[in-house]
C-alpha atoms as a PDB file:
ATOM      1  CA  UNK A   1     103.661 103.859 100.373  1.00  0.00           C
ATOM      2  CA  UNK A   2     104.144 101.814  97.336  1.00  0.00           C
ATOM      3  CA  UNK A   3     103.564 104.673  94.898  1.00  0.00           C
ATOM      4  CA  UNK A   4     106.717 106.465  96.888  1.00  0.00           C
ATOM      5  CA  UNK A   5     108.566 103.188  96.614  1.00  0.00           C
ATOM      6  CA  UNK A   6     107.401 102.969  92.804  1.00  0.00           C
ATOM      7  CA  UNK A   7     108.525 106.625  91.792  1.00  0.00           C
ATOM      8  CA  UNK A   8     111.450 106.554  93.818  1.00  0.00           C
ATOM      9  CA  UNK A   9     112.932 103.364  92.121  1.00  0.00           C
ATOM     10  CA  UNK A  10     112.053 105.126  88.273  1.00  0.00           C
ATOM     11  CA  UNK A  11     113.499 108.471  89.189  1.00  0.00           C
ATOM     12  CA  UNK A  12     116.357 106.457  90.412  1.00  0.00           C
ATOM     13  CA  UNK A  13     117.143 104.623  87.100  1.00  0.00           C
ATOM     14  CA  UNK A  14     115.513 107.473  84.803  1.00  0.00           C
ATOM     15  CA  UNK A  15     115.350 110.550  86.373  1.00  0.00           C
ATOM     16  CA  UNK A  16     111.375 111.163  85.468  1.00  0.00           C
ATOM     17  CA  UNK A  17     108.797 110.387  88.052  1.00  0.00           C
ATOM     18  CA  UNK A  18     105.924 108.640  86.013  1.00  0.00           C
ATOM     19  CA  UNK A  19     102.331 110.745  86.373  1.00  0.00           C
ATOM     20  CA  UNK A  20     101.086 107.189  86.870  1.00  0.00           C
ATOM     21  CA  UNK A  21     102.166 106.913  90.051  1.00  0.00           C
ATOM     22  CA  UNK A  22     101.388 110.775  91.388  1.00  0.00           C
ATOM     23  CA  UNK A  23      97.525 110.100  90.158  1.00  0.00           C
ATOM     24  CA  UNK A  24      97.692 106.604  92.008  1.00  0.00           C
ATOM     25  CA  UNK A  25      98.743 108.625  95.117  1.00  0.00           C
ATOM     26  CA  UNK A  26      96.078 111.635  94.598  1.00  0.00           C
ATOM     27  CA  UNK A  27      93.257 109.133  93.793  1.00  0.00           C
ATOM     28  CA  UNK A  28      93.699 107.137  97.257  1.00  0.00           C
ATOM     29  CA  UNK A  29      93.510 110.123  98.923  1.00  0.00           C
ATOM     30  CA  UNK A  30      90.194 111.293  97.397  1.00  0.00           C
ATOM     31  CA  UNK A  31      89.092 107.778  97.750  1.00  0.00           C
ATOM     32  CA  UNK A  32      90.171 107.930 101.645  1.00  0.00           C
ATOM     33  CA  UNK A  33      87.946 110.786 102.695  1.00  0.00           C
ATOM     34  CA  UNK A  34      85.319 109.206 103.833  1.00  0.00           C
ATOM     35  CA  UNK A  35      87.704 106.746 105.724  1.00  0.00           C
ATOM     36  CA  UNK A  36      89.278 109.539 107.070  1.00  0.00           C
ATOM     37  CA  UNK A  37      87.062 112.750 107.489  1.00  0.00           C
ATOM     38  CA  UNK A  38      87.124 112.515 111.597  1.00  0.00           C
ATOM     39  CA  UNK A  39      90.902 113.072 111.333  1.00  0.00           C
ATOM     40  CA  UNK A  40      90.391 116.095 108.686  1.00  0.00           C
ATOM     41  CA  UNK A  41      87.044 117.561 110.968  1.00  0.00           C
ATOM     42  CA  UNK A  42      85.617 119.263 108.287  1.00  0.00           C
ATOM     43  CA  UNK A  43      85.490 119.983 104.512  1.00  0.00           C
ATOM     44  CA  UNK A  44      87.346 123.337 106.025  1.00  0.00           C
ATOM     45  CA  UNK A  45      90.123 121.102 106.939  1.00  0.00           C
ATOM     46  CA  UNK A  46      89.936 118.539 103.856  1.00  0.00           C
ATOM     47  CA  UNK A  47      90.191 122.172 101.972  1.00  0.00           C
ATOM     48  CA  UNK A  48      93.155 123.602 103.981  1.00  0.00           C
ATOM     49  CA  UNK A  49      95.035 119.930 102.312  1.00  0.00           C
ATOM     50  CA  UNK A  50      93.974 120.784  99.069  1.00  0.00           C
ATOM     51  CA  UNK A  51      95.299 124.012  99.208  1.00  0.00           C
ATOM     52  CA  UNK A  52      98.237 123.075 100.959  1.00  0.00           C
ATOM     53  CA  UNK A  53      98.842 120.659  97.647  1.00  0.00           C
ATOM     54  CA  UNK A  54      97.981 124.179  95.873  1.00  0.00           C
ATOM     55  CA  UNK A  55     100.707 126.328  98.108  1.00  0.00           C
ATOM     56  CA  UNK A  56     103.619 123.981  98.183  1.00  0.00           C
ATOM     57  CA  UNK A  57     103.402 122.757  94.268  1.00  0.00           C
ATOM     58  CA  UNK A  58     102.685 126.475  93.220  1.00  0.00           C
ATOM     59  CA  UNK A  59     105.355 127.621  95.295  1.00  0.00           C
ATOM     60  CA  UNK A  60     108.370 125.165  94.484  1.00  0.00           C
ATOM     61  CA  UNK A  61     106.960 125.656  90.908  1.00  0.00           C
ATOM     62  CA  UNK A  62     107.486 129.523  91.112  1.00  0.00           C
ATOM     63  CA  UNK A  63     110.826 129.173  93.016  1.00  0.00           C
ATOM     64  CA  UNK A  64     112.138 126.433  89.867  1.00  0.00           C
ATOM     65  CA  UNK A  65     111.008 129.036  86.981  1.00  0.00           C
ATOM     66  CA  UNK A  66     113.087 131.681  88.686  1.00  0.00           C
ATOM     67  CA  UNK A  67     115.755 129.609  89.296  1.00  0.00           C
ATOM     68  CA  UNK A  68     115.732 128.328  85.566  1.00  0.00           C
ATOM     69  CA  UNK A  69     115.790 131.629  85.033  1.00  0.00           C
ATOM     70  CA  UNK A  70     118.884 132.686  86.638  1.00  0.00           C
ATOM     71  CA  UNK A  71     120.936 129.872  86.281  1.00  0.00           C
ATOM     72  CA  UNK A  72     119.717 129.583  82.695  1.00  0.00           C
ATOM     73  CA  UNK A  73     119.257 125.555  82.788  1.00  0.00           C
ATOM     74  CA  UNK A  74     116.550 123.337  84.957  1.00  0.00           C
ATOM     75  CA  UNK A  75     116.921 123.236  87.962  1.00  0.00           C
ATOM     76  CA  UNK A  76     113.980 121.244  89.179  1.00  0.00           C
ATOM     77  CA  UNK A  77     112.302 118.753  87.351  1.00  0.00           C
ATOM     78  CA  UNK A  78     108.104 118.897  86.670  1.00  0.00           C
ATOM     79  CA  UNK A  79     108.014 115.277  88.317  1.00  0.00           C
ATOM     80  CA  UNK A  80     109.463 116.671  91.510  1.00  0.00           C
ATOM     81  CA  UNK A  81     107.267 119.510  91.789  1.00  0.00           C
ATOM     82  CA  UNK A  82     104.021 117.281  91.295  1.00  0.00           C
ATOM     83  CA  UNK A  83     105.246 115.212  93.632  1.00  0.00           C
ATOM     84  CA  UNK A  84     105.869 118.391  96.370  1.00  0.00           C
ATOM     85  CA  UNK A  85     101.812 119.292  95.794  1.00  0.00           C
ATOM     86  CA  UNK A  86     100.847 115.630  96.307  1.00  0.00           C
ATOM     87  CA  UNK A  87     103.032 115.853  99.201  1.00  0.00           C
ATOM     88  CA  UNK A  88     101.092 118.739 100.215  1.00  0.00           C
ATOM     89  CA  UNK A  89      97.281 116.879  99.796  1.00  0.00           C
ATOM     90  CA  UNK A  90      98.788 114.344 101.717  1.00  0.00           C
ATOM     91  CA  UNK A  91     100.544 116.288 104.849  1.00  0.00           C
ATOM     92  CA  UNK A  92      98.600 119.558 104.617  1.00  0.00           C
ATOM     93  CA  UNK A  93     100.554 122.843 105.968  1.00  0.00           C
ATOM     94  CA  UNK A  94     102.899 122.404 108.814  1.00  0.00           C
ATOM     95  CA  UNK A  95     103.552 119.050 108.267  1.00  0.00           C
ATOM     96  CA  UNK A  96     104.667 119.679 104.769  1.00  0.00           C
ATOM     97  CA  UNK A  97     107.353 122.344 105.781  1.00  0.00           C
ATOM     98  CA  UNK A  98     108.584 120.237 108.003  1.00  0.00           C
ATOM     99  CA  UNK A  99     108.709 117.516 104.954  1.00  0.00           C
ATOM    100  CA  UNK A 100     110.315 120.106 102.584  1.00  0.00           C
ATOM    101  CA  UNK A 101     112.766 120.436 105.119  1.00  0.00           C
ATOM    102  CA  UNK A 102     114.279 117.052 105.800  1.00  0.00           C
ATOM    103  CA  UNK A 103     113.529 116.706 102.009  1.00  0.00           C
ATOM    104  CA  UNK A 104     116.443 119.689 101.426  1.00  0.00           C
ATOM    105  CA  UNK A 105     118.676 117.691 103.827  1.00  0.00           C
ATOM    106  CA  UNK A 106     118.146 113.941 102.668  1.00  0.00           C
ATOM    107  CA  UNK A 107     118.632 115.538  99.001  1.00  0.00           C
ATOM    108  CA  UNK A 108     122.480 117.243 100.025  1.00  0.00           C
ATOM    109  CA  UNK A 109     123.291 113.967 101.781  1.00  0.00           C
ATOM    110  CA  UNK A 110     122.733 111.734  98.663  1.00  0.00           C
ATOM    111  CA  UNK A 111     124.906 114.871  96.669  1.00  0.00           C
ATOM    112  CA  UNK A 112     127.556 114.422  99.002  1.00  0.00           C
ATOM    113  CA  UNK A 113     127.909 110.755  98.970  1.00  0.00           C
ATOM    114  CA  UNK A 114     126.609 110.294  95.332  1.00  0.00           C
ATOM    115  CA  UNK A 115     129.875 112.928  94.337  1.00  0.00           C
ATOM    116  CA  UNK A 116     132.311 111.012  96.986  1.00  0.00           C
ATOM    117  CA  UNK A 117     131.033 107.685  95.142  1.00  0.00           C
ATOM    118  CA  UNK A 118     131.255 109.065  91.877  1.00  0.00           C
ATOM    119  CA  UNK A 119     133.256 112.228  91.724  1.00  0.00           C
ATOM    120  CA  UNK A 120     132.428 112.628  87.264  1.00  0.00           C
ATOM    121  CA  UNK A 121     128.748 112.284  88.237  1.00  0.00           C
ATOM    122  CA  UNK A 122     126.066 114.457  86.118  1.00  0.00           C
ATOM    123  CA  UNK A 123     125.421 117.844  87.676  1.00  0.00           C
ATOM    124  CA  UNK A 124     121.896 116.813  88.122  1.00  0.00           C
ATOM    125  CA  UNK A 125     120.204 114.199  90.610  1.00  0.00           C
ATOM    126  CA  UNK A 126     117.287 112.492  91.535  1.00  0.00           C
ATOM    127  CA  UNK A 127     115.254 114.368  93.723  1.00  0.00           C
ATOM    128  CA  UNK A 128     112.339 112.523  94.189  1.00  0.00           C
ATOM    129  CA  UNK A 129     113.591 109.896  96.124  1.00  0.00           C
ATOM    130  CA  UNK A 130     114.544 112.030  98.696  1.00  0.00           C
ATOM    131  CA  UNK A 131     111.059 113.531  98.736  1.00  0.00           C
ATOM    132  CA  UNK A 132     109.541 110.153  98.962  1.00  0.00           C
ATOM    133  CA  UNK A 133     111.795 109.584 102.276  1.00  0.00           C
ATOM    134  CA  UNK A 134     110.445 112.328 104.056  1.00  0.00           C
ATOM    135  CA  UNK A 135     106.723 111.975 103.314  1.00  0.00           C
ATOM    136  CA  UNK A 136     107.414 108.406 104.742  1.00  0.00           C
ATOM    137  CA  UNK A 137     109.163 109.766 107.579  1.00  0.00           C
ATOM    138  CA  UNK A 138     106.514 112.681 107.929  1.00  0.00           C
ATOM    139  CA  UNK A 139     103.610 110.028 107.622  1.00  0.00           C
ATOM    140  CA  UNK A 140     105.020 107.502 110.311  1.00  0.00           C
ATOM    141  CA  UNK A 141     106.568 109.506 112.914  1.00  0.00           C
ATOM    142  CA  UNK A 142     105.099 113.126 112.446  1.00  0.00           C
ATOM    143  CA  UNK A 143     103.087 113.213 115.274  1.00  0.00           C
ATOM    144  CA  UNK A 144     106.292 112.517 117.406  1.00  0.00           C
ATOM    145  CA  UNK A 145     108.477 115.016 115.136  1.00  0.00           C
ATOM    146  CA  UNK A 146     106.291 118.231 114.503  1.00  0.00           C
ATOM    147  CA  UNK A 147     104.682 118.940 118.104  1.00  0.00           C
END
């Protein structure tokens, strides 16, 4: 939780989301394993995580190249993708989705009010923050959300 906090207060004021704080993240959850292995059953599910990190990071990392392609600037930033894969260890398959959803929707919110706030704003935004929000919400109340 305080690595979201961390990255979420830098992208804030910088727009980057230090490394520093995405290796803090993927380290405690190698170092948790062992902690945790009855919730993950076997090394079949500590596997379908990893590859979940895999699917999600690859994916939104495919989907940004295309769409730097097209609209012929950046469109997502190489912070915010790490950040989707360690979202991904973290939350494994369907809980992710459901993260990259509210993650979508917490991200036009903050748009919306950021332009009503500041209608000369840069066309870009921090992303990451709104990522960091729904892994929280994802990590305290997914069991109640997703089934």
């Amino acid at each position: 939780m305080g690595c979201l906090f961390c990255l979420s207060l830098v992208d804030l004021e910088s727009y980057i989301i230090p490394d520093s704080c995405l290796i803090i993240a993927a380290t405690a959850w190698v170092a948790a394993i062992p902690f945790e292995y009855e919730k993950y059953g076997t090394l079949m599910g500590i596997g379908t995580h990893v590859l979940s990190a895999f699917v999600y990071g690859g994916g939104v990392l495919a989907i940004s190249l295309l769409m730097d392609i097209v609209l012929k600037k950046e469109s997502l930033g190489g912070g915010d993708i790490k950040l989707i894969a360690v979202m991904g260890l973290y939350l494994g398959m369907d809980a992710s989705l459901f993260a990259m959803l509210i993650s979508c929707i917490l991200g036009l919110i903050f748009v919306l009010i950021r332009k009503g706030i500041h209608p000369n704003a840069e066309d870009h935004f921090p992303f990451g923050p709104a990522i960091a929000v729904s892994i929280w919400i994802i990590l305290m109340y997914g069991d109640l959300l997703i089934k």
